[in-house]
PDB file of N, CA and C in Angstrom:
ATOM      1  N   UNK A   1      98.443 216.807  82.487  1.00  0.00           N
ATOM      2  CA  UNK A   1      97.468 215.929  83.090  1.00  0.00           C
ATOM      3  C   UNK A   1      96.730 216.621  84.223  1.00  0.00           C
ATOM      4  N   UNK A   2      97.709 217.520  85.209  1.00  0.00           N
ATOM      5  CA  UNK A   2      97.124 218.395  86.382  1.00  0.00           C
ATOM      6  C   UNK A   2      95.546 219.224  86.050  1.00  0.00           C
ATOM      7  N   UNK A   3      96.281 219.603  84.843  1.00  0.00           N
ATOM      8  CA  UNK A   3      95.289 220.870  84.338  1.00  0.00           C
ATOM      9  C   UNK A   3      93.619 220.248  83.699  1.00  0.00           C
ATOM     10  N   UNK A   4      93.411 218.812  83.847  1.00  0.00           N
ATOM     11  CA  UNK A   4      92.922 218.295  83.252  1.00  0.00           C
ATOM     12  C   UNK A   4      91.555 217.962  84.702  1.00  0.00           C
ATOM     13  N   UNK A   5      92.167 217.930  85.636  1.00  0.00           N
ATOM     14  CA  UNK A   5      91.514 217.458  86.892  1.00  0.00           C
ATOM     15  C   UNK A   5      91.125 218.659  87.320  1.00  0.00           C
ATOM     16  N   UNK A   6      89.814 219.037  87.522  1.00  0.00           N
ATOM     17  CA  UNK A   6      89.639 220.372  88.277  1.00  0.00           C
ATOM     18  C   UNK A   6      88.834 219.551  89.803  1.00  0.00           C
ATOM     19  N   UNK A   7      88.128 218.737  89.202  1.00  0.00           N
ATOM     20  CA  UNK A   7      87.257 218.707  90.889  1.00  0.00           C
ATOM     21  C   UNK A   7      87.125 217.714  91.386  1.00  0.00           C
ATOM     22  N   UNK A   8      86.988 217.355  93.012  1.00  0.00           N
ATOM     23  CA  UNK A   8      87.147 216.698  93.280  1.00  0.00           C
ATOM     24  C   UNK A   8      87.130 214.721  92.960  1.00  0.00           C
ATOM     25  N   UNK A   9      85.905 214.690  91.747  1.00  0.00           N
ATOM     26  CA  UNK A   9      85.114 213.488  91.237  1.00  0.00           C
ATOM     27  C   UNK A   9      86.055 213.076  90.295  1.00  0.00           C
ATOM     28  N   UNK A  10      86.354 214.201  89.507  1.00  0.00           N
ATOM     29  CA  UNK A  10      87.412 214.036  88.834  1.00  0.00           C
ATOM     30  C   UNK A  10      88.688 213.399  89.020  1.00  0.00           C
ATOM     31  N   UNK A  11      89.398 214.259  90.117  1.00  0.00           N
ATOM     32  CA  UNK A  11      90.357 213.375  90.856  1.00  0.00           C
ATOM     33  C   UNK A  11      90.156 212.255  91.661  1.00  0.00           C
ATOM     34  N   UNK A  12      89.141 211.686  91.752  1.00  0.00           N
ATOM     35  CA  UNK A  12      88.756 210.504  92.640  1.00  0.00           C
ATOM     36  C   UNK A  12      88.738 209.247  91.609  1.00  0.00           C
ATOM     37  N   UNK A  13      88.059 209.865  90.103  1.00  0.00           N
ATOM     38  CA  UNK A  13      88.365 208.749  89.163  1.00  0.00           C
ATOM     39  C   UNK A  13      89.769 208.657  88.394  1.00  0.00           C
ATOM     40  N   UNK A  14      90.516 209.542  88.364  1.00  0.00           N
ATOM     41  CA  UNK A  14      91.518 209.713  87.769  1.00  0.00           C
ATOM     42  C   UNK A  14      92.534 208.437  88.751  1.00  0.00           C
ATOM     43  N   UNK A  15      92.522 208.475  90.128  1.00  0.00           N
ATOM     44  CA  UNK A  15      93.324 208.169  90.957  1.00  0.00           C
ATOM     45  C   UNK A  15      92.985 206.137  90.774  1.00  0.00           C
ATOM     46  N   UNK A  16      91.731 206.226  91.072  1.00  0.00           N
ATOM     47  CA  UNK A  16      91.004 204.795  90.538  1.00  0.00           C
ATOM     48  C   UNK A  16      91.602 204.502  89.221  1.00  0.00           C
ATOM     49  N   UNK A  17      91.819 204.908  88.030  1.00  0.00           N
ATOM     50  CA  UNK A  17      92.116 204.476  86.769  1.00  0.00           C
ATOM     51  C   UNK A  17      93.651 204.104  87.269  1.00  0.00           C
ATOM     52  N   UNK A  18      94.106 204.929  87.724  1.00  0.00           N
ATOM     53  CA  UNK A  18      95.895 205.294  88.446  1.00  0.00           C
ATOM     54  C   UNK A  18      95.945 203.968  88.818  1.00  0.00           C
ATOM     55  N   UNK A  19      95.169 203.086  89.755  1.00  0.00           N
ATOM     56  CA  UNK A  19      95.591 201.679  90.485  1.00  0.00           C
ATOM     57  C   UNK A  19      95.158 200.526  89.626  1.00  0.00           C
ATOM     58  N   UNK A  20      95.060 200.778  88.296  1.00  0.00           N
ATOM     59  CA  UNK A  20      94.659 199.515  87.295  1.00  0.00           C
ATOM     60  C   UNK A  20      96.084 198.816  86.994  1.00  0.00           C
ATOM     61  N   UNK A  21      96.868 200.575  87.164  1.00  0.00           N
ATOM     62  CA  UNK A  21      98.650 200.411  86.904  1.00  0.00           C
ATOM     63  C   UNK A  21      99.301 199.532  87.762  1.00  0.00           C
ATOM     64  N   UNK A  22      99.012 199.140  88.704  1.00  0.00           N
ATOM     65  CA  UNK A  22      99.685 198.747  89.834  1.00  0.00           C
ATOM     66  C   UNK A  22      99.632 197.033  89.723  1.00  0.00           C
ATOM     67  N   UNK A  23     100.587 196.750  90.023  1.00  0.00           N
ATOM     68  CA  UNK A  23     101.226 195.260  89.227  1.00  0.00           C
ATOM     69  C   UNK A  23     100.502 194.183  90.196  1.00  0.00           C
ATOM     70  N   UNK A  24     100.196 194.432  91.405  1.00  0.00           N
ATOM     71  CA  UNK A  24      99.727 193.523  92.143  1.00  0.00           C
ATOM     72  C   UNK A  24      98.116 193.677  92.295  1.00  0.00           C
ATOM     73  N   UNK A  25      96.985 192.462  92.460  1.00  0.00           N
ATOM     74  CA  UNK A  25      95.466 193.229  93.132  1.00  0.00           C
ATOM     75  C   UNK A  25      95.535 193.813  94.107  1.00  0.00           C
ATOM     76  N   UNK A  26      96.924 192.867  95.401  1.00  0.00           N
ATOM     77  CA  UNK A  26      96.627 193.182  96.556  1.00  0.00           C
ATOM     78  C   UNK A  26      97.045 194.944  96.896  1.00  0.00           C
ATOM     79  N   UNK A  27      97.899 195.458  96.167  1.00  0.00           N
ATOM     80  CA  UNK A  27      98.349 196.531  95.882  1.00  0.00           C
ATOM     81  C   UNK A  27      97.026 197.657  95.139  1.00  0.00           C
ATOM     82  N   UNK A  28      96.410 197.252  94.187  1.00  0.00           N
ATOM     83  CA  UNK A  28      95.187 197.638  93.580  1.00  0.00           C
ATOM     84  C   UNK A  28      93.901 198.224  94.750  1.00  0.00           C
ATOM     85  N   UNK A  29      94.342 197.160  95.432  1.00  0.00           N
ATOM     86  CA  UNK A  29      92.955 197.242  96.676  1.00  0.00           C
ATOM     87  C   UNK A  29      93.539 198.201  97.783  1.00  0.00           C
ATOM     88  N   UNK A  30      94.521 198.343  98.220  1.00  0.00           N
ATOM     89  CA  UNK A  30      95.267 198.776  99.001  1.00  0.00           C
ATOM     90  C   UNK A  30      94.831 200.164  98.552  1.00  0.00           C
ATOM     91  N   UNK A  31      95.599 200.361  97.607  1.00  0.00           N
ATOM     92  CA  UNK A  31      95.525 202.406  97.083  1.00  0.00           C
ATOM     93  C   UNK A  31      93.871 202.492  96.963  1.00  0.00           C
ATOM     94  N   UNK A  32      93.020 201.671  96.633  1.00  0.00           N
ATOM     95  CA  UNK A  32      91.640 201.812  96.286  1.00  0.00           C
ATOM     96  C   UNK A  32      91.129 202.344  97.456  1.00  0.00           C
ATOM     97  N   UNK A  33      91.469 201.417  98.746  1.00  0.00           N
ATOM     98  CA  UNK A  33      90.886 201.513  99.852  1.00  0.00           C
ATOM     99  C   UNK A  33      90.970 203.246 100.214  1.00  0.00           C
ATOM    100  N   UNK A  34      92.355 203.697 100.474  1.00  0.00           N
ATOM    101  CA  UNK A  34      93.374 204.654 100.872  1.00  0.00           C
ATOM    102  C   UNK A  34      92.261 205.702 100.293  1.00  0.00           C
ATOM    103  N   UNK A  35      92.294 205.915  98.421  1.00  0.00           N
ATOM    104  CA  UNK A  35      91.460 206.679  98.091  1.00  0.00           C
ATOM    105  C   UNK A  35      90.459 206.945  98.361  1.00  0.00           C
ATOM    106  N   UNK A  36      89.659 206.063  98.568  1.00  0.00           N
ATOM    107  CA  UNK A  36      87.719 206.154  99.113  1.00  0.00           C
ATOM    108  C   UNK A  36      88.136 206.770 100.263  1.00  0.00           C
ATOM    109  N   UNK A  37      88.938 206.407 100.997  1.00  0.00           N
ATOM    110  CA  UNK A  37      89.181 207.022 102.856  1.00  0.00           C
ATOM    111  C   UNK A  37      89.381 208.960 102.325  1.00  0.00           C
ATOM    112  N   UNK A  38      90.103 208.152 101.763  1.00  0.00           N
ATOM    113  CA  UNK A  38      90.848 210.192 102.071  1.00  0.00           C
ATOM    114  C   UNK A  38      89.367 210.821 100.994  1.00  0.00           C
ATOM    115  N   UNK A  39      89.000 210.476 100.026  1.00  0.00           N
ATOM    116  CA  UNK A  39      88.001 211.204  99.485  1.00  0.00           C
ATOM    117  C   UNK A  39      86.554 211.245 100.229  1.00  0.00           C
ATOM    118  N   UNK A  40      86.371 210.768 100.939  1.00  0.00           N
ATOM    119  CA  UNK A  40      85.532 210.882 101.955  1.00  0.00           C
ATOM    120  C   UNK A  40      85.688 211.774 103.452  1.00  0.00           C
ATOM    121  N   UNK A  41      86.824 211.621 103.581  1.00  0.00           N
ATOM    122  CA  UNK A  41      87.215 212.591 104.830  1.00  0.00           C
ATOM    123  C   UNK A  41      87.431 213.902 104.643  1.00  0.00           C
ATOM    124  N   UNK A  42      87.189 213.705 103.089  1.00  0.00           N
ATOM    125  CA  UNK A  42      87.754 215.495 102.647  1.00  0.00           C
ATOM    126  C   UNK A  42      86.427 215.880 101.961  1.00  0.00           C
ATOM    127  N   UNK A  43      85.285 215.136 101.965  1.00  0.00           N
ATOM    128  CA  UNK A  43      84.039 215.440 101.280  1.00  0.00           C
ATOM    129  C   UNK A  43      83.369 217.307 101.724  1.00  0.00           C
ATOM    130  N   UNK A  44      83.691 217.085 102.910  1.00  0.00           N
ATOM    131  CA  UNK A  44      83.216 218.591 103.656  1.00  0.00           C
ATOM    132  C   UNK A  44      83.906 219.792 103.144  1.00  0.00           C
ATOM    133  N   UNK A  45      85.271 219.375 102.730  1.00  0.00           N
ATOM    134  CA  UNK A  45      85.717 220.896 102.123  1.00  0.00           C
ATOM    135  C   UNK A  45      85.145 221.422 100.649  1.00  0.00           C
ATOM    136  N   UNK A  46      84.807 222.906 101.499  1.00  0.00           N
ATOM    137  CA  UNK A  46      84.102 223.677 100.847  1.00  0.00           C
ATOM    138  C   UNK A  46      85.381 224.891 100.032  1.00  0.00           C
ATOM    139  N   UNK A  47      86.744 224.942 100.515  1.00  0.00           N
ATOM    140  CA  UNK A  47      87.243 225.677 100.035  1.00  0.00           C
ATOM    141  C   UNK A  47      87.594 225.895  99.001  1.00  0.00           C
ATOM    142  N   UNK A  48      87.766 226.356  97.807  1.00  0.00           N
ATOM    143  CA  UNK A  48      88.524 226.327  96.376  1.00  0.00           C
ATOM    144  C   UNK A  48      90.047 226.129  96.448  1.00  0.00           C
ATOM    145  N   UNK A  49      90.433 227.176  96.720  1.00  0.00           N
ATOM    146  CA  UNK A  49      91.974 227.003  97.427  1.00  0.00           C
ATOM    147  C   UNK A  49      92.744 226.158  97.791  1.00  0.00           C
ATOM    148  N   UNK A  50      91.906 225.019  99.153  1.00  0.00           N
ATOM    149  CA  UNK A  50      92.070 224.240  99.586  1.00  0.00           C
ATOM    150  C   UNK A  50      92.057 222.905  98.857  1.00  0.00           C
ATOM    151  N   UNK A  51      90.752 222.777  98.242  1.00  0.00           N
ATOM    152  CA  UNK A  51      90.420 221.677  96.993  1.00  0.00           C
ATOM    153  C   UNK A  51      91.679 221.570  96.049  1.00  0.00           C
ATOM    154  N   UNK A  52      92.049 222.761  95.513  1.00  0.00           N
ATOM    155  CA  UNK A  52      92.928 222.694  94.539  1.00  0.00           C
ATOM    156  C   UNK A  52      94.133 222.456  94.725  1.00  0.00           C
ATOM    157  N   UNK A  53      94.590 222.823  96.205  1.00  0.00           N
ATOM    158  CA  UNK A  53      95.864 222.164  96.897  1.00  0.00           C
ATOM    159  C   UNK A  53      95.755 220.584  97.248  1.00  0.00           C
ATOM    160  N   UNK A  54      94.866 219.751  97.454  1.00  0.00           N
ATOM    161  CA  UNK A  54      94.641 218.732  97.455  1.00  0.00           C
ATOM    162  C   UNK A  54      94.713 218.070  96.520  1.00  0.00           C
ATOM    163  N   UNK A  55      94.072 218.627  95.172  1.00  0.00           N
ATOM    164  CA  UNK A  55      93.722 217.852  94.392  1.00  0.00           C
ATOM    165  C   UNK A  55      95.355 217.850  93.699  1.00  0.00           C
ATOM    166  N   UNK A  56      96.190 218.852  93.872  1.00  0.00           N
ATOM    167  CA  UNK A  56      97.454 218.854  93.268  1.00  0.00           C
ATOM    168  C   UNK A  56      98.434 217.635  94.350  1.00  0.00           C
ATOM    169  N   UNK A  57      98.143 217.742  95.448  1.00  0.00           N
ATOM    170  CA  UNK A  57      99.202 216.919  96.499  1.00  0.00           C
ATOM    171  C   UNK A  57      99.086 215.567  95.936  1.00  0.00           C
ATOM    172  N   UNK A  58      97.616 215.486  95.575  1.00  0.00           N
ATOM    173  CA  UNK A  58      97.320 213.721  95.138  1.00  0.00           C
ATOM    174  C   UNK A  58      97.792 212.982  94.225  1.00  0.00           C
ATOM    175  N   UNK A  59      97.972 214.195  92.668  1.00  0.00           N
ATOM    176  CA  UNK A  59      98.228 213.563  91.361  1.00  0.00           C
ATOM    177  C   UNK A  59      99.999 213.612  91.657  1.00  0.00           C
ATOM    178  N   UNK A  60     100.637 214.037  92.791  1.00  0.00           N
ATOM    179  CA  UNK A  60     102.024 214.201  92.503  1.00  0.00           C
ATOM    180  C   UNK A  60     102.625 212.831  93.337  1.00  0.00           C
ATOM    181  N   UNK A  61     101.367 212.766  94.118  1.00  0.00           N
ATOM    182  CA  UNK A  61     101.730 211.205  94.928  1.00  0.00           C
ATOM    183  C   UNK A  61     101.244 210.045  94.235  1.00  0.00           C
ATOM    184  N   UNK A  62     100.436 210.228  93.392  1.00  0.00           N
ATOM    185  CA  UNK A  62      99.863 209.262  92.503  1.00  0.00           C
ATOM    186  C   UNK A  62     101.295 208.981  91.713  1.00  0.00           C
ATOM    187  N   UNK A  63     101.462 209.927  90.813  1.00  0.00           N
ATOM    188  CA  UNK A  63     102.751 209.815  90.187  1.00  0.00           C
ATOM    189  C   UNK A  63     103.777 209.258  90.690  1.00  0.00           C
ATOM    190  N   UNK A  64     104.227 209.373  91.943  1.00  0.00           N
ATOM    191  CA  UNK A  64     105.306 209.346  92.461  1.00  0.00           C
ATOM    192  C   UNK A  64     105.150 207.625  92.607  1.00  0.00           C
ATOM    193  N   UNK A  65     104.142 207.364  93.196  1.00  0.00           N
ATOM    194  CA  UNK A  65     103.720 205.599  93.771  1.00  0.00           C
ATOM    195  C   UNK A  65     104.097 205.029  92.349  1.00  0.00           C
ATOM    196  N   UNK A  66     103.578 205.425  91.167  1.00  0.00           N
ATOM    197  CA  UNK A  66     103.413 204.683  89.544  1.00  0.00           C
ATOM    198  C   UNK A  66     104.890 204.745  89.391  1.00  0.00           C
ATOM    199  N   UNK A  67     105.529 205.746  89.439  1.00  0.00           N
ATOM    200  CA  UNK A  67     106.974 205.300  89.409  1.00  0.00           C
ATOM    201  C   UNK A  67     107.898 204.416  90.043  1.00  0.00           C
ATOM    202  N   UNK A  68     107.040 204.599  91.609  1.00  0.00           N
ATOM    203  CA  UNK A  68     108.112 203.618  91.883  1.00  0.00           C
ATOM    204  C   UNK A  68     108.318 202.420  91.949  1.00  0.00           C
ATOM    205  N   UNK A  69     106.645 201.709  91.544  1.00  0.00           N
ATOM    206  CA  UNK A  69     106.626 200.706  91.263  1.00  0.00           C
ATOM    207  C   UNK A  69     106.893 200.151  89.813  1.00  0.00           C
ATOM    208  N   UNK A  70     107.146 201.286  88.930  1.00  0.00           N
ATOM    209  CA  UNK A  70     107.439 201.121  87.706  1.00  0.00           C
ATOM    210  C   UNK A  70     108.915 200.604  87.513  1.00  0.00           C
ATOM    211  N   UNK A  71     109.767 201.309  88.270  1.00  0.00           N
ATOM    212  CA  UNK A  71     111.156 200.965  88.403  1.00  0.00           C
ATOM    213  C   UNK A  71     111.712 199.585  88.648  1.00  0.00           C
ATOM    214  N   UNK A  72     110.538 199.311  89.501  1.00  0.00           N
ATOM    215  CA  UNK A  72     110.436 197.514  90.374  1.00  0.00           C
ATOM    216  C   UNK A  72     110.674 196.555  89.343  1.00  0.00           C
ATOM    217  N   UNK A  73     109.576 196.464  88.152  1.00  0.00           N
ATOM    218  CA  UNK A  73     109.474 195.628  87.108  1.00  0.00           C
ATOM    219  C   UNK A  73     110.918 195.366  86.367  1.00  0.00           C
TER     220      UNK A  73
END
């Protein structure tokens, strides 16, 4: 799935599709919010390096949140 996300837009919709999963709206809106914040505060990086360390920190916390609310059910 990693290898699938290269840039930032990418991972911004990937993460959005990610909170359709999420069992609650109020929970839905919550990660929605979180995402627009952090993808906006990180709009300025210009690094590759950097981008790609980001874009990896996100899908492993994405994952991690889908599980653990997966377990809940």
């Amino acid at each position: 799935m990693s290898d699938l996300i290269r840039t930032p837009v990418q991972l911004y919709r990937f993460l959005l599709r990610c909170c359709k999963l999420l069992p609650s709206a109020a929970m839905q809106k919550h990660y929605q919010h979180a995402i627009r914040q952090s993808y906006n505060s990180h709009a300025d990086e210009d690094d590759p390096e950097r981008i790609q360390m980001i874009i990896q920190r996100a899908i492993s916390d994405a994952e991690w949140i889908l599980t653990k609310y997966a377990k809940k059910k």
